[in-house]
N, C-alpha and C. Protein backbone atom coordinates (compact mmCIF):
# COMPACT_ATOMS: atom_id res chain seq x y z
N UNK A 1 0.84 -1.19 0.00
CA UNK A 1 0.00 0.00 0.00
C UNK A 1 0.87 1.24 0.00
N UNK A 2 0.60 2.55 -0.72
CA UNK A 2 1.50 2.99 -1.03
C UNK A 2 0.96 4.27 -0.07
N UNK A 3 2.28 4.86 0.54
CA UNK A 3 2.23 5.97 1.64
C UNK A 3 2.65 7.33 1.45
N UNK A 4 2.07 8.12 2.34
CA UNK A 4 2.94 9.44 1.86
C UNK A 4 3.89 9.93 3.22
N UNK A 5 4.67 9.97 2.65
CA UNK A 5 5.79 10.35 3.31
C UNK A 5 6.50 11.93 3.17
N UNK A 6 6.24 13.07 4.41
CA UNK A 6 6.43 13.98 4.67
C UNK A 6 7.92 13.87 4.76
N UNK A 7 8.86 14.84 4.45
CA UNK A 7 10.50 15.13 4.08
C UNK A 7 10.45 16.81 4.55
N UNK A 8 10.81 17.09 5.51
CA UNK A 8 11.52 18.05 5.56
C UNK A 8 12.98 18.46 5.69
N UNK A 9 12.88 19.30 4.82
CA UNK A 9 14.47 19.61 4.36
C UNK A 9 14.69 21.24 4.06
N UNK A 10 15.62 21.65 3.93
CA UNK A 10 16.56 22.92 3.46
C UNK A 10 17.62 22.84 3.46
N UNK A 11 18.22 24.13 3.00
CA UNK A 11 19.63 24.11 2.49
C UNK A 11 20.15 23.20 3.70
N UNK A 12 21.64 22.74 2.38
CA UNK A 12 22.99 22.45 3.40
C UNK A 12 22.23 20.79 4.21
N UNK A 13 21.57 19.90 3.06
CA UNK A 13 21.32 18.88 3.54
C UNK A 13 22.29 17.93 3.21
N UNK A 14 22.39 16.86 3.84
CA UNK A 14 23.32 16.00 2.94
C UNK A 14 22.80 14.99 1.86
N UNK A 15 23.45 15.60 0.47
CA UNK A 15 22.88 15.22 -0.53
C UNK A 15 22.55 13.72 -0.43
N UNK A 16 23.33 13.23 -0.03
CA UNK A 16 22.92 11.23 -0.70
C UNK A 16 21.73 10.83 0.61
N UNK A 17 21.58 11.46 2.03
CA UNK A 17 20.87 11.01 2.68
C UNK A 17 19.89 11.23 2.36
N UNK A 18 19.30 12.45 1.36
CA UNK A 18 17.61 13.23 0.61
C UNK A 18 17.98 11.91 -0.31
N UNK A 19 18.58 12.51 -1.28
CA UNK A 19 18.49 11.42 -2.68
C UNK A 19 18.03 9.42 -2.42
N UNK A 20 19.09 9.29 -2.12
CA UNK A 20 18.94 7.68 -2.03
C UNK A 20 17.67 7.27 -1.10
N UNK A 21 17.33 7.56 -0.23
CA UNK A 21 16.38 7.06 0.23
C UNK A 21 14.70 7.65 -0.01
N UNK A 22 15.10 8.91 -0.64
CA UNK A 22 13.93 9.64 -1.28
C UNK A 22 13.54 8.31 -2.64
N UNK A 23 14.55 8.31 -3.37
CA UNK A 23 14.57 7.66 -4.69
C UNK A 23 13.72 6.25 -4.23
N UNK A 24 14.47 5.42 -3.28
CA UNK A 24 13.91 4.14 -2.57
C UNK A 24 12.45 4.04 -2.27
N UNK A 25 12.07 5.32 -2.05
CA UNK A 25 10.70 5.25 -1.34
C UNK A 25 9.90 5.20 -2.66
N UNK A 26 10.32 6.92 -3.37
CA UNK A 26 9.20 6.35 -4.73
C UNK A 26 9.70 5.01 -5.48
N UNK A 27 10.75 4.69 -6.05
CA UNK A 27 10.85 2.86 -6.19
C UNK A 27 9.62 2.01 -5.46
N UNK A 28 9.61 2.11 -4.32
CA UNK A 28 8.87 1.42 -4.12
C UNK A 28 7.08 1.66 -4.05
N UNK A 29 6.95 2.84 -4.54
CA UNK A 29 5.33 2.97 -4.83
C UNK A 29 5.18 4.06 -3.89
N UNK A 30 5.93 4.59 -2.88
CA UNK A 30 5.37 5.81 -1.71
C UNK A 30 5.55 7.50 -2.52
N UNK A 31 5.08 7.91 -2.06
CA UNK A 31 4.60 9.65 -2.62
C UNK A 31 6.22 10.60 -1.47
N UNK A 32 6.92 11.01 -1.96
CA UNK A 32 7.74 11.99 -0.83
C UNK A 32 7.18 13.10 -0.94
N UNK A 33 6.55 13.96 -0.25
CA UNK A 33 6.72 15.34 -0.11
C UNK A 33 7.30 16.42 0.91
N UNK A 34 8.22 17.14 -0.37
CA UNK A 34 9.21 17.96 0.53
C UNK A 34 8.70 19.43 1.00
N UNK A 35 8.82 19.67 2.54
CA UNK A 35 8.51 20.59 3.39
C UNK A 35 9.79 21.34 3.59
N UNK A 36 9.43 22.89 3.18
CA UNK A 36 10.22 23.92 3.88
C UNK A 36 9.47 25.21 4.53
N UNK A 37 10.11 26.53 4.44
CA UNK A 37 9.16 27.54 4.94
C UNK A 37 8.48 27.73 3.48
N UNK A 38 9.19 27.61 2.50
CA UNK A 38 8.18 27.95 1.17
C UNK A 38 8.33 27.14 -0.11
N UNK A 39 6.99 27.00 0.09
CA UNK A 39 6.98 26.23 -1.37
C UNK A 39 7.30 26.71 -2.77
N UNK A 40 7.84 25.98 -3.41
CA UNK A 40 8.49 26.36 -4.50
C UNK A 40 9.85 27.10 -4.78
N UNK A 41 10.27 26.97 -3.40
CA UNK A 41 11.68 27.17 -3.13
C UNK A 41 12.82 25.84 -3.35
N UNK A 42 13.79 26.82 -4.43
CA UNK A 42 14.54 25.63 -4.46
C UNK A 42 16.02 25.48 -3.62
N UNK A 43 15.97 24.19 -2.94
CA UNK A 43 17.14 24.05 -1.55
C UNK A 43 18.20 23.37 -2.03
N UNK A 44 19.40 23.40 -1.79
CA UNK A 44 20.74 22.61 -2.06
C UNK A 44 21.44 22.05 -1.15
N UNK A 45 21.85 20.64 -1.52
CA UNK A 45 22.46 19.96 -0.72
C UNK A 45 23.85 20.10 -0.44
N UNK A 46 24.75 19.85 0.75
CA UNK A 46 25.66 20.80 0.84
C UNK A 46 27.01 20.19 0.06
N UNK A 47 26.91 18.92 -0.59
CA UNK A 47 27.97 18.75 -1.78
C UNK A 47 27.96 19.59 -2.74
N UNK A 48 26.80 19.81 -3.12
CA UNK A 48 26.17 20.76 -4.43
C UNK A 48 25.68 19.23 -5.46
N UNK A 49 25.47 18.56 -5.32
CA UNK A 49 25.41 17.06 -6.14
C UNK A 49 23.37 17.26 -6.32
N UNK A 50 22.85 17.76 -5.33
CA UNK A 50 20.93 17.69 -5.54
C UNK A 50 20.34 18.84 -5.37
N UNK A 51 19.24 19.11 -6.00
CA UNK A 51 18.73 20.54 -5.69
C UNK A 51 17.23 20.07 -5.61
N UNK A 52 16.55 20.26 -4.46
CA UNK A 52 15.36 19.94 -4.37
C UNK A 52 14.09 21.45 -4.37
N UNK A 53 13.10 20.88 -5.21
CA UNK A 53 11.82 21.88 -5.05
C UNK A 53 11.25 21.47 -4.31
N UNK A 54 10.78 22.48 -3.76
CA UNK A 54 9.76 22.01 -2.07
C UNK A 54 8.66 22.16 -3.01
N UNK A 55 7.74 21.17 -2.05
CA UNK A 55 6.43 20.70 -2.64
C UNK A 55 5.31 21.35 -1.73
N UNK A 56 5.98 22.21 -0.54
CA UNK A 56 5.00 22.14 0.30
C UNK A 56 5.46 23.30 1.65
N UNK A 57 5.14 24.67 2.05
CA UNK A 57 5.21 25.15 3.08
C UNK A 57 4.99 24.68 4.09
N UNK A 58 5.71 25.28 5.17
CA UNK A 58 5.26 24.00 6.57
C UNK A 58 3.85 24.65 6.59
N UNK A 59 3.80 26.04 6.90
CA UNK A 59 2.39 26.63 6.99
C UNK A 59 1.02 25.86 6.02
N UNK A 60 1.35 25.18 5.12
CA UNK A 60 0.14 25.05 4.78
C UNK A 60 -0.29 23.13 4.86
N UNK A 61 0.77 22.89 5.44
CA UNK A 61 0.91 21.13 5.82
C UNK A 61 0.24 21.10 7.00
N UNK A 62 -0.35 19.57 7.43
CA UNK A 62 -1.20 18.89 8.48
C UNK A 62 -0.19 17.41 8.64
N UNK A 63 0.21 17.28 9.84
CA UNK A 63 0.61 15.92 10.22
C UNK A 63 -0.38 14.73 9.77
N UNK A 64 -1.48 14.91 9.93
CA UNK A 64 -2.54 14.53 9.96
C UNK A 64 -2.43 13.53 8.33
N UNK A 65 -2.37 14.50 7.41
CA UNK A 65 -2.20 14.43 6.23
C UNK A 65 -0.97 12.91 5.43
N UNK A 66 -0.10 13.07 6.58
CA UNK A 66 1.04 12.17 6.18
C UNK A 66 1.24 10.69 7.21
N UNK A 67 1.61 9.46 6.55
CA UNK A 67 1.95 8.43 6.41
C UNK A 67 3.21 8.12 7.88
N UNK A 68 4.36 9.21 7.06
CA UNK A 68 5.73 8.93 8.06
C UNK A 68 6.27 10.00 7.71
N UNK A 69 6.94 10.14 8.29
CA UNK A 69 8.42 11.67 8.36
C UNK A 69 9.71 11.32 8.04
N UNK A 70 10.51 11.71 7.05
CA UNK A 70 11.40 11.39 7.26
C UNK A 70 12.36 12.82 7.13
N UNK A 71 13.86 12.50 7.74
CA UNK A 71 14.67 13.81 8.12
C UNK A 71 15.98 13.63 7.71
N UNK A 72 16.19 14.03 6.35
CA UNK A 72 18.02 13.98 6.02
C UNK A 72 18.76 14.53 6.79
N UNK A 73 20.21 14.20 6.83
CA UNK A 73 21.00 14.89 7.97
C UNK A 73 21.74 15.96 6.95
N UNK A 74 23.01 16.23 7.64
CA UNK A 74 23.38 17.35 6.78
C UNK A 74 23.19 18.47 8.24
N UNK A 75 23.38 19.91 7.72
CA UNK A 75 23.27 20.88 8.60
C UNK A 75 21.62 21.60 8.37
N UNK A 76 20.94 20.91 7.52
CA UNK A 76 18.85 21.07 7.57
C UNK A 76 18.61 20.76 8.57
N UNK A 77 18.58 19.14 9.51
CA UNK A 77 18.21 19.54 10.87
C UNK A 77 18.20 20.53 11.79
N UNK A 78 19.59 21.11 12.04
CA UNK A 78 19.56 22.25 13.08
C UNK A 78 19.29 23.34 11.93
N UNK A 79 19.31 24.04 10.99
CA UNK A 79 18.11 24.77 10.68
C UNK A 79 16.69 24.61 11.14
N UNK A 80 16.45 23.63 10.79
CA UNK A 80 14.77 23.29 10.81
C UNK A 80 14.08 23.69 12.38
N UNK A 81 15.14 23.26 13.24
CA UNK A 81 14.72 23.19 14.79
C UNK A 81 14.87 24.46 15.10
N UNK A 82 15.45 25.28 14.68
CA UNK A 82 15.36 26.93 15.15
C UNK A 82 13.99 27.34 15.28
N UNK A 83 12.99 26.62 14.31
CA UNK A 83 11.72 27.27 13.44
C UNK A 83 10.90 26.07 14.57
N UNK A 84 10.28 26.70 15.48
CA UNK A 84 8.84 25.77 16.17
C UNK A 84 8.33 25.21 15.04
N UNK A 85 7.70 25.97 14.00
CA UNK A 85 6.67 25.30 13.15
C UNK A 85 7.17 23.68 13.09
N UNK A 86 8.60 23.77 12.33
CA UNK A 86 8.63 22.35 12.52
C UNK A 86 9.50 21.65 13.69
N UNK A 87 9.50 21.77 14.42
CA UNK A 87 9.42 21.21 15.89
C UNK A 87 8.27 20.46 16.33
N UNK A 88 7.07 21.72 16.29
CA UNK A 88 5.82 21.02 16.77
C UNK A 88 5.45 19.90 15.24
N UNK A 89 5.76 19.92 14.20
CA UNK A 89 5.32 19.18 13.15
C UNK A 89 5.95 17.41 13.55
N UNK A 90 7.08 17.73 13.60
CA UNK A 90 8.11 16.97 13.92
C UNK A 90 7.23 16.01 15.28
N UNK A 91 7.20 16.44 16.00
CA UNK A 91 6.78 16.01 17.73
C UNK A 91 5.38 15.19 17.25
N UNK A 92 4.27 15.91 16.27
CA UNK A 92 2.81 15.23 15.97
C UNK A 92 3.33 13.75 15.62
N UNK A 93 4.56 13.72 15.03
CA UNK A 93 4.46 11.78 14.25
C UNK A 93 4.95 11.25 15.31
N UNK A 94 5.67 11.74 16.04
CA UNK A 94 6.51 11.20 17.41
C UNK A 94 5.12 10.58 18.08
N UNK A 95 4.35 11.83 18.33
CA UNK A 95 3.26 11.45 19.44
C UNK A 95 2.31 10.58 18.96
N UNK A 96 1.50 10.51 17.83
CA UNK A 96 0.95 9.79 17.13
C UNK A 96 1.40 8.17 16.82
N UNK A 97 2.82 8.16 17.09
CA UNK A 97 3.85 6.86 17.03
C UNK A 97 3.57 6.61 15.45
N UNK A 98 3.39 7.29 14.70
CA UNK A 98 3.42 7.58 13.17
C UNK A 98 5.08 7.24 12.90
N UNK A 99 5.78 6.46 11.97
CA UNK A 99 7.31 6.32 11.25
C UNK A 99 7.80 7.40 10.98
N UNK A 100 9.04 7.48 11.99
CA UNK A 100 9.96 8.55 11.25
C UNK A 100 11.28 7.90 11.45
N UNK A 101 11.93 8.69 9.97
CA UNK A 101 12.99 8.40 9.30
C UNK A 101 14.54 9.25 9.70
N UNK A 102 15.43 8.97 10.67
CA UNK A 102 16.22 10.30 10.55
C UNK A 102 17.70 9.91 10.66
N UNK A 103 18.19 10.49 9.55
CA UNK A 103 19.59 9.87 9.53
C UNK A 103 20.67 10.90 9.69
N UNK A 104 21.74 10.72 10.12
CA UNK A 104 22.74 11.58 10.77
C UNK A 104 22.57 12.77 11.61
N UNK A 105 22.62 13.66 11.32
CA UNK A 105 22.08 14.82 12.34
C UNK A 105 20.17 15.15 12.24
N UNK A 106 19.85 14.15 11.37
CA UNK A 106 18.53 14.06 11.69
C UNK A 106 17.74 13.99 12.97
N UNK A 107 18.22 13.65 13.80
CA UNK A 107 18.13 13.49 15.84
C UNK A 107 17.59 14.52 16.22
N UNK A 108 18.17 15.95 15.79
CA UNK A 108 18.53 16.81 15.98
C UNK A 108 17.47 17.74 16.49
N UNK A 109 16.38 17.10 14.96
CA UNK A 109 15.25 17.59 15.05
C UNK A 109 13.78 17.19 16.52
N UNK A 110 14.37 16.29 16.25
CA UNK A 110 13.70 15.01 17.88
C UNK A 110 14.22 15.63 18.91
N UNK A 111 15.48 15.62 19.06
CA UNK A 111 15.61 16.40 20.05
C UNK A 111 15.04 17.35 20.74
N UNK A 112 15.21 18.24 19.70
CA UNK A 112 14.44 19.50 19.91
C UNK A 112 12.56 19.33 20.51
N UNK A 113 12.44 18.76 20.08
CA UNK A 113 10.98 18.17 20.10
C UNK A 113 10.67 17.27 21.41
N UNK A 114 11.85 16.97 21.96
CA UNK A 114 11.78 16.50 23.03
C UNK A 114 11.08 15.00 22.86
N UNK A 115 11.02 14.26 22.32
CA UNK A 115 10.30 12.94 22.01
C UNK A 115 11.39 11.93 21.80
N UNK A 116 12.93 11.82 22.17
CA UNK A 116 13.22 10.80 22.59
C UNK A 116 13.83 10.20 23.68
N UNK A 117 13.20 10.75 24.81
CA UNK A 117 13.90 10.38 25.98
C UNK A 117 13.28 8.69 25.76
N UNK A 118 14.30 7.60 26.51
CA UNK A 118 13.71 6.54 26.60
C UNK A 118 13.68 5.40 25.42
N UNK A 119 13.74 6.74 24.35
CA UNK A 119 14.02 5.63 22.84
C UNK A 119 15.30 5.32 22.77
N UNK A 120 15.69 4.37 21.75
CA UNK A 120 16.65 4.10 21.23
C UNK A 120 17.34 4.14 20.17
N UNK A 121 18.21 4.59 19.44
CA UNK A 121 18.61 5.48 18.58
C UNK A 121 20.09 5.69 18.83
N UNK A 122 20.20 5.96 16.93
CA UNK A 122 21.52 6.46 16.91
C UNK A 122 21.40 7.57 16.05
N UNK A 123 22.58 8.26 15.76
CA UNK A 123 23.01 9.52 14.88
C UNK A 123 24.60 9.21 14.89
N UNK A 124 24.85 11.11 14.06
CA UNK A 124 26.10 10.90 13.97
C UNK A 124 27.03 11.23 15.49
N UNK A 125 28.07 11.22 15.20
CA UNK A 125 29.13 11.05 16.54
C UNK A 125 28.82 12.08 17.39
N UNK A 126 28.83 13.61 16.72
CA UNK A 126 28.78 15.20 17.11
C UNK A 126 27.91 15.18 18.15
N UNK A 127 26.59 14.81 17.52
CA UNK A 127 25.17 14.31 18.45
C UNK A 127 25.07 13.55 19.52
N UNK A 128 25.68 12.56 19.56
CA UNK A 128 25.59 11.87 20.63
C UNK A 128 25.84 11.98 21.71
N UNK A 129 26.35 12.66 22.65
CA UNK A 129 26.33 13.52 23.65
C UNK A 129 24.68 14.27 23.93
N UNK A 130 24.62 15.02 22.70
CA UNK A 130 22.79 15.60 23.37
C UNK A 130 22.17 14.64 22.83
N UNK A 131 22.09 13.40 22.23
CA UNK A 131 20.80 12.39 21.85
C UNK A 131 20.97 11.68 23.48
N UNK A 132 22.44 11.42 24.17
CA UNK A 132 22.47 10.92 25.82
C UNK A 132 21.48 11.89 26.65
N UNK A 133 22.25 13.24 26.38
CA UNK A 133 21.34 14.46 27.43
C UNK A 133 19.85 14.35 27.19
N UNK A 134 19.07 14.07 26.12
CA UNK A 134 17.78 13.50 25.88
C UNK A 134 16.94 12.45 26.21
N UNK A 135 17.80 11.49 26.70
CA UNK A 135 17.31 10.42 27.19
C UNK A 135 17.51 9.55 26.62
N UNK A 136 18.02 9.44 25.32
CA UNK A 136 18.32 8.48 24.57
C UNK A 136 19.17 7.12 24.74
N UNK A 137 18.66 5.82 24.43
CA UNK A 137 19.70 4.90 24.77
C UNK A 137 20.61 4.83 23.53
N UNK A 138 21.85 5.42 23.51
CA UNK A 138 22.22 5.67 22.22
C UNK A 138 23.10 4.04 21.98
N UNK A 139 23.07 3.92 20.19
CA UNK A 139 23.86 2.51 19.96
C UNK A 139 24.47 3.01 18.86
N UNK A 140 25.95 2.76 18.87
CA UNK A 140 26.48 2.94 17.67
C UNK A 140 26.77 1.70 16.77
N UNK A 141 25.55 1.65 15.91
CA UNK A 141 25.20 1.07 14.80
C UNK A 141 24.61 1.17 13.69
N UNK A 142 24.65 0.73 12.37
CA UNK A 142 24.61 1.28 11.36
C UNK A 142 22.99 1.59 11.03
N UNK A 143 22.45 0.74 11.75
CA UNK A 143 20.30 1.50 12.40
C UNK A 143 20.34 0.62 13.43
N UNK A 144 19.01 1.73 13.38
CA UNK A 144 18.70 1.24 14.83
C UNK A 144 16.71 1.51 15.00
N UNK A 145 16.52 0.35 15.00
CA UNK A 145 14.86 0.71 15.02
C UNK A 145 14.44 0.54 16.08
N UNK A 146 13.56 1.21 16.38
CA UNK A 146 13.13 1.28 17.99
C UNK A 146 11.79 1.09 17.68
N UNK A 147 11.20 -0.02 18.70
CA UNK A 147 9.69 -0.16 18.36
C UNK A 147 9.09 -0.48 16.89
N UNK A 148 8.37 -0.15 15.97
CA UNK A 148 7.65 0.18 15.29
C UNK A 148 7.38 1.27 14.42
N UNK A 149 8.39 2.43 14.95
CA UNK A 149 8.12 3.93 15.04
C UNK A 149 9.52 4.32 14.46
N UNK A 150 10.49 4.05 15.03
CA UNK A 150 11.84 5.28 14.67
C UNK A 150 12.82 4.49 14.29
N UNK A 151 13.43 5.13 13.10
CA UNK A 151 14.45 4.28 11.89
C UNK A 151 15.44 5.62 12.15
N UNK A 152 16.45 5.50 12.82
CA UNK A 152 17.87 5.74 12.70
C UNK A 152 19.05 5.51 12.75
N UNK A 153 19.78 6.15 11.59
CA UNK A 153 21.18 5.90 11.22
C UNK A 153 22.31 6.91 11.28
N UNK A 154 23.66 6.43 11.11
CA UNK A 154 24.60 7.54 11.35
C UNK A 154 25.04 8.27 10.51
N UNK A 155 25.47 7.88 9.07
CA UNK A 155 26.57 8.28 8.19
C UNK A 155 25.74 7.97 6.56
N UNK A 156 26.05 8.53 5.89
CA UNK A 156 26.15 8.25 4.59
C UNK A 156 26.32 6.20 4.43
N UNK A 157 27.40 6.28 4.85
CA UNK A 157 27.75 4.80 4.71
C UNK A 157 26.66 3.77 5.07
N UNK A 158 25.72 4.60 6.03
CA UNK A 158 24.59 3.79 6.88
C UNK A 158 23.27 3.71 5.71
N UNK A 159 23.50 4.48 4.91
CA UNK A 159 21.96 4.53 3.83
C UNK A 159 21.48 3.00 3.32
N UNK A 160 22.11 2.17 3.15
CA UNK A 160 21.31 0.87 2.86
C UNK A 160 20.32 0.54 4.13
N UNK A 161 21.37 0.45 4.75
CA UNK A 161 20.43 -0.21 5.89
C UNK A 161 19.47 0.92 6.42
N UNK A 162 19.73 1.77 6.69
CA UNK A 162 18.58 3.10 6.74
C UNK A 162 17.46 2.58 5.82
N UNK A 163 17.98 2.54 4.50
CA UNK A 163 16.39 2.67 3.70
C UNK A 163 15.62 1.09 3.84
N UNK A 164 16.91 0.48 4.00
CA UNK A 164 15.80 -0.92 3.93
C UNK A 164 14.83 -0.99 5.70
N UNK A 165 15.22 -0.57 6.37
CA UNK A 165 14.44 -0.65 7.55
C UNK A 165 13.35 0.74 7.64
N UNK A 166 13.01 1.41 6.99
CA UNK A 166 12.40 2.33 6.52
C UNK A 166 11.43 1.71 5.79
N UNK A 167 11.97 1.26 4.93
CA UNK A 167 10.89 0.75 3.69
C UNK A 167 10.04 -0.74 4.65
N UNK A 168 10.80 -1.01 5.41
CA UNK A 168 9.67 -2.49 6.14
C UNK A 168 9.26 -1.51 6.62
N UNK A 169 9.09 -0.64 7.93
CA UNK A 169 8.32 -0.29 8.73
C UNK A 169 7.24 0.44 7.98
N UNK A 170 7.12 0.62 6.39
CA UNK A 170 5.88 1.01 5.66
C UNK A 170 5.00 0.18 5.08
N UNK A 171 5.96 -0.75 5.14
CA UNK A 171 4.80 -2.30 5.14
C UNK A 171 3.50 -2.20 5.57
């Protein structure tokens, strides 16, 4: 059954963590749509290798609306978390126990949101210190699924296994 899957992103993401697992999802039949402050803004990844059009203002998006979340790493997480809008967006799939996706400094955004004390999870190295201060049982491994609900990974290198445990939990 095919899902829609909310992506928020902006500049300075890391290109292969949007691309490859964006690509994976539609492969496999799911809808991505990308969230920034404005739609029809176009964002760059910080190799310079992808340039994404947002499909979608946070202002005019509903959690409600979407499937799962997912969150490229790169330096877009800590953008994104400056901005409540998506903080509180972020926190609705958490609370809902709705799938989210977040790889390398993707945490970042959870963090902020305060929704993983208690989970289990990884990110990249930088992070791990505040994914501990969060509550997090942190594991350094290449994913790490917690429950039903949260698919995270560390590195670029981690994207297989990122997307393939992504793509079951949309099963």
């Amino acid at each position: 059954m095919s899902k829609k899957i909310a992506c928020v992103v902006t500049n300075d993401f890391e290109d292969s963590e949007y691309r490859d697992p964006a690509n994976a999802f539609k492969e496999a039949g799911h809808t991505v749509v990308t969230i920034e402050k404005e739609k029809g803004k176009s964002v760059k990844g910080k190799q310079g290798e992808v340039e994404v059009t947002i499909d979608e203002a946070i202002d005019s998006v509903n959690p409600e609306e979407f499937d799962a979340l997912f969150i490229p790493g790169g330096f877009s997480p800590d953008q994104l978390r400056a901005d409540n809008r998506f903080v509180q967006f972020a926190k609705s799939f958490m609370d809902e126990k709705k799938p989210v996706f977040a790889i390398c400094h993707g945490p970042q955004l959870l963090i902020t949101a305060k929704t993983l004390e208690g989970r289990t999870a990884t990110g990249y190295t930088s992070i791990q210190v505040d994914m501990e201060y969060a509550g997090v049982n942190f594991k350094d491994e290449e994913v790490v699924v917690c429950g039903s609900q949260l698919v995270t990974s560390r590195t670029p290198d981690d994207i297989p296994a990122f997307t393939r445990e992504s793509l079951n939990l949309l099963k």
